[in-house]
C-alpha atoms as a PDB file:
ATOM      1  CA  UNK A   1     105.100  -2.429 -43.707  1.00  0.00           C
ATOM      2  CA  UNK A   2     102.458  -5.058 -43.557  1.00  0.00           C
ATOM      3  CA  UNK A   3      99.839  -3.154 -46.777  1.00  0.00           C
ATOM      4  CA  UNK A   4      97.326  -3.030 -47.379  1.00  0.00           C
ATOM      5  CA  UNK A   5      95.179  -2.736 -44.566  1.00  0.00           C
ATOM      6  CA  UNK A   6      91.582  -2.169 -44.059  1.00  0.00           C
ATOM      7  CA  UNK A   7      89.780   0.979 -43.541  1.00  0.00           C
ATOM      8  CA  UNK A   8      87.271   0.274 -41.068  1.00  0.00           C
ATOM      9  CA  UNK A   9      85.144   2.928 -39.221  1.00  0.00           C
ATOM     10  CA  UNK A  10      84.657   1.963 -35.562  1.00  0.00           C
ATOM     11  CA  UNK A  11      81.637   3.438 -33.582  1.00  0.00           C
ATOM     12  CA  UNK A  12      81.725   3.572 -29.740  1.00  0.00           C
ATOM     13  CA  UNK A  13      79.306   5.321 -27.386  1.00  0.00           C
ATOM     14  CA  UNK A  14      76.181   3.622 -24.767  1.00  0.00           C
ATOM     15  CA  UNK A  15      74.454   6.501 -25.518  1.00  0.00           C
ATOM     16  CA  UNK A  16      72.987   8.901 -28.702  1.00  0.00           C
ATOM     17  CA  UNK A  17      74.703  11.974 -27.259  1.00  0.00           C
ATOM     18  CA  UNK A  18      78.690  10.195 -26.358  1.00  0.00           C
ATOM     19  CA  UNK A  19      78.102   7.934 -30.588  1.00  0.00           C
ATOM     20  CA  UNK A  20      81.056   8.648 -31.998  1.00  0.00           C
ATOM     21  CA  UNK A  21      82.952   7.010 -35.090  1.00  0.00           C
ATOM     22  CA  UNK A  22      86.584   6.763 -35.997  1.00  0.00           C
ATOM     23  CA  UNK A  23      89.000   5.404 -38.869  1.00  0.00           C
ATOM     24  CA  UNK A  24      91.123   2.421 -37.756  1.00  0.00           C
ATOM     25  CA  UNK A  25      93.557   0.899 -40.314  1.00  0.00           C
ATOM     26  CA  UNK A  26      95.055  -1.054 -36.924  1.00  0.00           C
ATOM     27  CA  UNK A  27      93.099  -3.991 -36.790  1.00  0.00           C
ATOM     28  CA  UNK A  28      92.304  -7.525 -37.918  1.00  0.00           C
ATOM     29  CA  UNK A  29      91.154 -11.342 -37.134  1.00  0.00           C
ATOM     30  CA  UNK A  30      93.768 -12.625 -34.390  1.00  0.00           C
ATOM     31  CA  UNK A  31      91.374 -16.126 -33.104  1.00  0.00           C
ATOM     32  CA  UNK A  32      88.641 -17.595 -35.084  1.00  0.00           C
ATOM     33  CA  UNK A  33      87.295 -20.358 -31.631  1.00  0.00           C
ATOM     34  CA  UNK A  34      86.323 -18.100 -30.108  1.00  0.00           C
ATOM     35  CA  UNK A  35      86.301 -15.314 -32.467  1.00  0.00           C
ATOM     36  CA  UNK A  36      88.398 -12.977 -31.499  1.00  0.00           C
ATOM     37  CA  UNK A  37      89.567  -9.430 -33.119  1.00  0.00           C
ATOM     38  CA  UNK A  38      91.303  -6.210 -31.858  1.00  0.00           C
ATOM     39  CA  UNK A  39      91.487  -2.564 -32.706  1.00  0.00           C
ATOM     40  CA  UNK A  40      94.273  -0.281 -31.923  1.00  0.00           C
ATOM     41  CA  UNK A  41      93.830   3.235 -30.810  1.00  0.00           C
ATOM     42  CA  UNK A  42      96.133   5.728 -29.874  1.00  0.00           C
ATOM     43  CA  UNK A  43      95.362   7.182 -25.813  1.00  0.00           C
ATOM     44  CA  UNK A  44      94.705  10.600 -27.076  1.00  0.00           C
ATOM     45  CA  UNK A  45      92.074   9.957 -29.385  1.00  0.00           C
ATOM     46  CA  UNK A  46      88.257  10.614 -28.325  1.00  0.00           C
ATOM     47  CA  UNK A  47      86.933   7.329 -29.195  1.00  0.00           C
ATOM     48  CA  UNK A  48      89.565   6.041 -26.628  1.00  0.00           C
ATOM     49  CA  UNK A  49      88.287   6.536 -23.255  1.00  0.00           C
ATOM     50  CA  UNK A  50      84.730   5.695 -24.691  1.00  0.00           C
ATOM     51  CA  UNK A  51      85.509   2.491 -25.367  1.00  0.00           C
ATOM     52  CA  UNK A  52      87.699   1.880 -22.699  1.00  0.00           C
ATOM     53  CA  UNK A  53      84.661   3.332 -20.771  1.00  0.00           C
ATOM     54  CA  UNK A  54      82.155   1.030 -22.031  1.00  0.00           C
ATOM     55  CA  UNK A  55      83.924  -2.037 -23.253  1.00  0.00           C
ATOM     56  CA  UNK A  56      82.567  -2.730 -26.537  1.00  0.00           C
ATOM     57  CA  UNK A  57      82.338  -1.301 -30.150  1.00  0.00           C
ATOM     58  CA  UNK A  58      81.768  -2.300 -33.447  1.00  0.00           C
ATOM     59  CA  UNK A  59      84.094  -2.492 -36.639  1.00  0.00           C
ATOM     60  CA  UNK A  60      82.325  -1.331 -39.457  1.00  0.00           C
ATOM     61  CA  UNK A  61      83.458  -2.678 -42.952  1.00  0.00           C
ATOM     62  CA  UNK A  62      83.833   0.614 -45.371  1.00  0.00           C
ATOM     63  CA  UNK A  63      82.877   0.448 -48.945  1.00  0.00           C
ATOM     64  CA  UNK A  64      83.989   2.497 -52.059  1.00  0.00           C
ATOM     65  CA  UNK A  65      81.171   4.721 -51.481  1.00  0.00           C
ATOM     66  CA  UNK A  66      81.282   5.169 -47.459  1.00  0.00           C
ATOM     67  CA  UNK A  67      85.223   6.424 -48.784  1.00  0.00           C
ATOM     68  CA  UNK A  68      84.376  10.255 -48.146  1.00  0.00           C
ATOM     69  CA  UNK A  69      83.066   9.214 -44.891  1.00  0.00           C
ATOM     70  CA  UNK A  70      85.687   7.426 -43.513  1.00  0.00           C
ATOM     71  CA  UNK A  71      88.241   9.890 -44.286  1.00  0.00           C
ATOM     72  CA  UNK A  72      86.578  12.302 -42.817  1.00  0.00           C
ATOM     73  CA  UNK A  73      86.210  10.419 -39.881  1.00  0.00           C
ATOM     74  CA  UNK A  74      89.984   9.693 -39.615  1.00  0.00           C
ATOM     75  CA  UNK A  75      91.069  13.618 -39.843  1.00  0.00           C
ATOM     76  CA  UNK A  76      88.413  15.162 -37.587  1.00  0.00           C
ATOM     77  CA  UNK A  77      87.562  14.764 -33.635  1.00  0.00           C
ATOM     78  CA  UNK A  78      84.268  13.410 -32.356  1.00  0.00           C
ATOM     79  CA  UNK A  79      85.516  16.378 -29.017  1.00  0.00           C
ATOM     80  CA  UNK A  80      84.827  19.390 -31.955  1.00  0.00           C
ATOM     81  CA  UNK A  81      81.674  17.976 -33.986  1.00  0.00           C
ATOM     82  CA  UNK A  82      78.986  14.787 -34.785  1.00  0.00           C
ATOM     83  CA  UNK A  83      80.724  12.963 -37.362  1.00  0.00           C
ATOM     84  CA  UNK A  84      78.072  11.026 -37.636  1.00  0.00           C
ATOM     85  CA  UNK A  85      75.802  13.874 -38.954  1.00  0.00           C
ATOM     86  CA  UNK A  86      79.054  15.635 -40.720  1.00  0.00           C
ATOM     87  CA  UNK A  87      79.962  12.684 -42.533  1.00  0.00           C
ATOM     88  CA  UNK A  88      76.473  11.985 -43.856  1.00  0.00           C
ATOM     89  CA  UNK A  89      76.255   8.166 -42.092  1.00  0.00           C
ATOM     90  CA  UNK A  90      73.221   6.534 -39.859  1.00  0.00           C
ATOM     91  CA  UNK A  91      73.955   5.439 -36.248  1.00  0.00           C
ATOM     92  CA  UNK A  92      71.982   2.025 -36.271  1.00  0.00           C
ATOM     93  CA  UNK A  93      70.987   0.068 -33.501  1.00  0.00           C
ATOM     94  CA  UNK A  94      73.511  -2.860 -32.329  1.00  0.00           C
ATOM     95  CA  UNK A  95      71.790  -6.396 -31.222  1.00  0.00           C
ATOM     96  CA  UNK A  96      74.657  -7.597 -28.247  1.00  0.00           C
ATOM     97  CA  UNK A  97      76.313  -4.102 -27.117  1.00  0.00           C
ATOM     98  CA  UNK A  98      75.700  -1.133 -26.173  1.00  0.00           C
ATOM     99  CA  UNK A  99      77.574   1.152 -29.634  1.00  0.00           C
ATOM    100  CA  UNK A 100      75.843   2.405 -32.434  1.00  0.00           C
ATOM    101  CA  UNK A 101      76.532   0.415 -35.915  1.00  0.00           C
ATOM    102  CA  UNK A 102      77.205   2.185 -39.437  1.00  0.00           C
ATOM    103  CA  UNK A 103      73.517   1.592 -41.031  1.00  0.00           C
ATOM    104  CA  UNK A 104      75.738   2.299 -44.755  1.00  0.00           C
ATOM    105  CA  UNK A 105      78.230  -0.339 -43.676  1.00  0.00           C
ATOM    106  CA  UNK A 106      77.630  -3.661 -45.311  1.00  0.00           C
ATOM    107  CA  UNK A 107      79.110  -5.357 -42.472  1.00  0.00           C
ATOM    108  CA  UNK A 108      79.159  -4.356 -38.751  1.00  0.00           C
ATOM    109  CA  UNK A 109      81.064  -6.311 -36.635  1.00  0.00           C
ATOM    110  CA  UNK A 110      79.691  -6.291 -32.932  1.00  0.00           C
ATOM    111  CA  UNK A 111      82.808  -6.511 -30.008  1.00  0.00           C
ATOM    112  CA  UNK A 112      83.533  -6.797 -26.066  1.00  0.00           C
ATOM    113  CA  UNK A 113      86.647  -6.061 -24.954  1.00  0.00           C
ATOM    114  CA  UNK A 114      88.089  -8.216 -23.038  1.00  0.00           C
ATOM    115  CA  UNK A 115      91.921  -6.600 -22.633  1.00  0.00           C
ATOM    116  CA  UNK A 116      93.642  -3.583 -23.176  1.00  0.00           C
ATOM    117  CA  UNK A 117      97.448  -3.653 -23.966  1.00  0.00           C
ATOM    118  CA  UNK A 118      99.551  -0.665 -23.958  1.00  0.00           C
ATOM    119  CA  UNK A 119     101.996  -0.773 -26.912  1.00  0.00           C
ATOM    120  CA  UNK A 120     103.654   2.046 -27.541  1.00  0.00           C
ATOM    121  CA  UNK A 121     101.943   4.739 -29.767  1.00  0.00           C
ATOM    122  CA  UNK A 122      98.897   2.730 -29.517  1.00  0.00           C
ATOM    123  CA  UNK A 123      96.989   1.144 -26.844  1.00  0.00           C
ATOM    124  CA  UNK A 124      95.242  -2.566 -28.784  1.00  0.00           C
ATOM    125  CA  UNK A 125      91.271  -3.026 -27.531  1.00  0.00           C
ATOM    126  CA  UNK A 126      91.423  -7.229 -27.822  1.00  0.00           C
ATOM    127  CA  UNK A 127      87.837  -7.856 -27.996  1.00  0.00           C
ATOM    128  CA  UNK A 128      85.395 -10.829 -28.012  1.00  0.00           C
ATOM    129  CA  UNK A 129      83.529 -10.780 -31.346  1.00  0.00           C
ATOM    130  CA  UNK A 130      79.636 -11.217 -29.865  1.00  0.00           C
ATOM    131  CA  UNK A 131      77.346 -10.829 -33.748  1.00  0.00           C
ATOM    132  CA  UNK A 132      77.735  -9.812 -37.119  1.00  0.00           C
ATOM    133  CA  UNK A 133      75.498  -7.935 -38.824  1.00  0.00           C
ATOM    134  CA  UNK A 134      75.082  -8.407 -42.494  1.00  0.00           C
ATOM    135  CA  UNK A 135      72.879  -6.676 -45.007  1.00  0.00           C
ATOM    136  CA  UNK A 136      71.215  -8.989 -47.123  1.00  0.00           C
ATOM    137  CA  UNK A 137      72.227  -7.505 -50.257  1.00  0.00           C
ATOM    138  CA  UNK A 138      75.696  -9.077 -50.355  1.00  0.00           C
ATOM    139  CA  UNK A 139      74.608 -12.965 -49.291  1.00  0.00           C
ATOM    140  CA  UNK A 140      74.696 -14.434 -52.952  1.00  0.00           C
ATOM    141  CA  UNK A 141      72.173 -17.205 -54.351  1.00  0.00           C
ATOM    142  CA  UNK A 142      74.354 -20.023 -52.426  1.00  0.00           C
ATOM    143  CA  UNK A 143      74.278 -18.233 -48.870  1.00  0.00           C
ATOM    144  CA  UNK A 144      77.884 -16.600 -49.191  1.00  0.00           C
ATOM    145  CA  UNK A 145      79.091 -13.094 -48.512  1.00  0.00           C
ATOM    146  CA  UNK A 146      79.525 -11.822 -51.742  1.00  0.00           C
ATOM    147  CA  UNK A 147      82.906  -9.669 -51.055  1.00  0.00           C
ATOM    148  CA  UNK A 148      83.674  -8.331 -54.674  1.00  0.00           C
ATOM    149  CA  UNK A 149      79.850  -6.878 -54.531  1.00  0.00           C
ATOM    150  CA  UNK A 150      80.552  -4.776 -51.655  1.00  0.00           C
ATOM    151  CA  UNK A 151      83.205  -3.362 -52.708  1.00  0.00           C
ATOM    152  CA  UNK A 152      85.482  -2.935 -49.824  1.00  0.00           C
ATOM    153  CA  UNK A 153      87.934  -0.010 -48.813  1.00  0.00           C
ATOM    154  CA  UNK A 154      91.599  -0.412 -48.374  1.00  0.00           C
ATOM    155  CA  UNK A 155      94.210   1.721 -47.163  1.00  0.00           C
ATOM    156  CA  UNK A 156      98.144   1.406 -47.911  1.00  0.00           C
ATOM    157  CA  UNK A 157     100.949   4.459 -48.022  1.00  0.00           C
ATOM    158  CA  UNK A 158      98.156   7.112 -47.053  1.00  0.00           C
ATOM    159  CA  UNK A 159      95.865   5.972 -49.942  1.00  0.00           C
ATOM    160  CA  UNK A 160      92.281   4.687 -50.305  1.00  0.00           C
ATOM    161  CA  UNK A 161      91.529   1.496 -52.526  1.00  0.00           C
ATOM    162  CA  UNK A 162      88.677  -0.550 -53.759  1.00  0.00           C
ATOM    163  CA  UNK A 163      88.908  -4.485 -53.274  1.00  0.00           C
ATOM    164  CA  UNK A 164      86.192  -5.670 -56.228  1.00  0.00           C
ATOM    165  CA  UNK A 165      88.742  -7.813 -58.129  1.00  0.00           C
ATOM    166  CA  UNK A 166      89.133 -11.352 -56.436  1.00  0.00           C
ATOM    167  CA  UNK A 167      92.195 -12.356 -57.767  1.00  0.00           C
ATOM    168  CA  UNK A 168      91.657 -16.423 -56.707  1.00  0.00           C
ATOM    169  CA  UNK A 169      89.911 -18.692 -53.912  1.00  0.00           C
ATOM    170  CA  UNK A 170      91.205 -20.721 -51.169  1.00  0.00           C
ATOM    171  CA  UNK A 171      93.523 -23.148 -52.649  1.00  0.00           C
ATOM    172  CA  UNK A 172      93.280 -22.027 -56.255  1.00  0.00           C
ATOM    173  CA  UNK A 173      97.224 -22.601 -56.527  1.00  0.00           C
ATOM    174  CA  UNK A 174      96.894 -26.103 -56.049  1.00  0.00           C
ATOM    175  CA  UNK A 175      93.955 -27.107 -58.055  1.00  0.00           C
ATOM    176  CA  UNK A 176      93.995 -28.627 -61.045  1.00  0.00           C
ATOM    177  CA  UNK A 177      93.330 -26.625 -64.227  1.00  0.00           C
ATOM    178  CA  UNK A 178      90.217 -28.471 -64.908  1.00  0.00           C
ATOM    179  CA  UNK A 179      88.507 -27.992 -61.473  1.00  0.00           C
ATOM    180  CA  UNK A 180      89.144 -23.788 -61.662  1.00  0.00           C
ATOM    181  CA  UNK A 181      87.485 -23.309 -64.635  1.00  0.00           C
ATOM    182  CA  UNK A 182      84.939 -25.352 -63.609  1.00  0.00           C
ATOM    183  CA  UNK A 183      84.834 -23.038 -60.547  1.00  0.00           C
ATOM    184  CA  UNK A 184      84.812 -19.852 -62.658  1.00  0.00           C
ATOM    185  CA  UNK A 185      82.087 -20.500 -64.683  1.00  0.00           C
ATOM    186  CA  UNK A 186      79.812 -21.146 -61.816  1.00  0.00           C
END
């Protein structure tokens, strides 16, 4: 009952004709030195034995408009069709392994695996963050991601949601009054 979580599309494959995509609401940050992340995919999915096969992918933020896509992604098997072409979304070229990125994704987060543990219903890829890709268009006039600008998908209780509204900053709850609105304004 952890929610919400976010709706990433993860693309797999060494090769144009084994790219494939998938929806993953199973993953996250879990070491920042090095950086470290992990996916979790259940055995019988298609992307599975790619990745275990080739030990890398890439998490691909999803945006409000990539929504569609990564749905569709989630419901349908890369074993019956290209979701890449059926979902409308550009295989791009990855700079440290050997997976396609999401050219639409505003984010594309490039990863080695470096264990496998078998959980249960799902099997978690922990994985050696190697680059991040960023498009331009969301690094504001000071050099920061711009988050609310991107737009980012969520999903909780089988639902898709937007993340625009920053609701605070690191710390707000302990600053003085003065110093936030200061903040704010700029």
């Amino acid at each position: 009952m952890i929610y919400p979580l976010p709706a990433v599309l993860v693309s797999c494959g060494a090769t144009p004709d084994e790219y494939n995509v998938l929806t993953v609401s199973w993953t996250g940050t879990v070491c920042s030195n090095p950086p470290m992340c992990y996916i979790s995919v259940r055995p019988e999915r298609y992307s599975y034995d790619i990745i275990k096969r080739n030990g890398c992918f890439v998490i691909n933020l999803t945006t409000a408009r990539l929504a569609r896509a990564t749905d569709f992604c989630g419901v349908r098997s890369g074993r019956d069709c290209d979701k890449f072409k059926m979902a409308g979304i550009t295989p791009g070229k990855a700079e440290k392994v050997q997976a396609p990125t999401v050219e639409e994704s505003p984010v594309s987060i490039e990863c080695r695996v470096v264990d496998i543990r078998p959980l249960g219903s799902h099997d978690m890829f922990l994985a050696e963050v190697v680059n991040v890709l960023v498009d331009e268009t969301y690094i504001d006039e000071t050099g920061k991601l711009d988050m609310a600008a991107m737009d980012l998908l969520a999903y909780t209780h089988g639902q898709y949601f937007d993340c625009s509204n920053p609701r605070g900053f690191f710390g707000w709850s302990v600053r003085r009054k003065k110093v936030i609105r200061r903040e704010k304004r700029s």
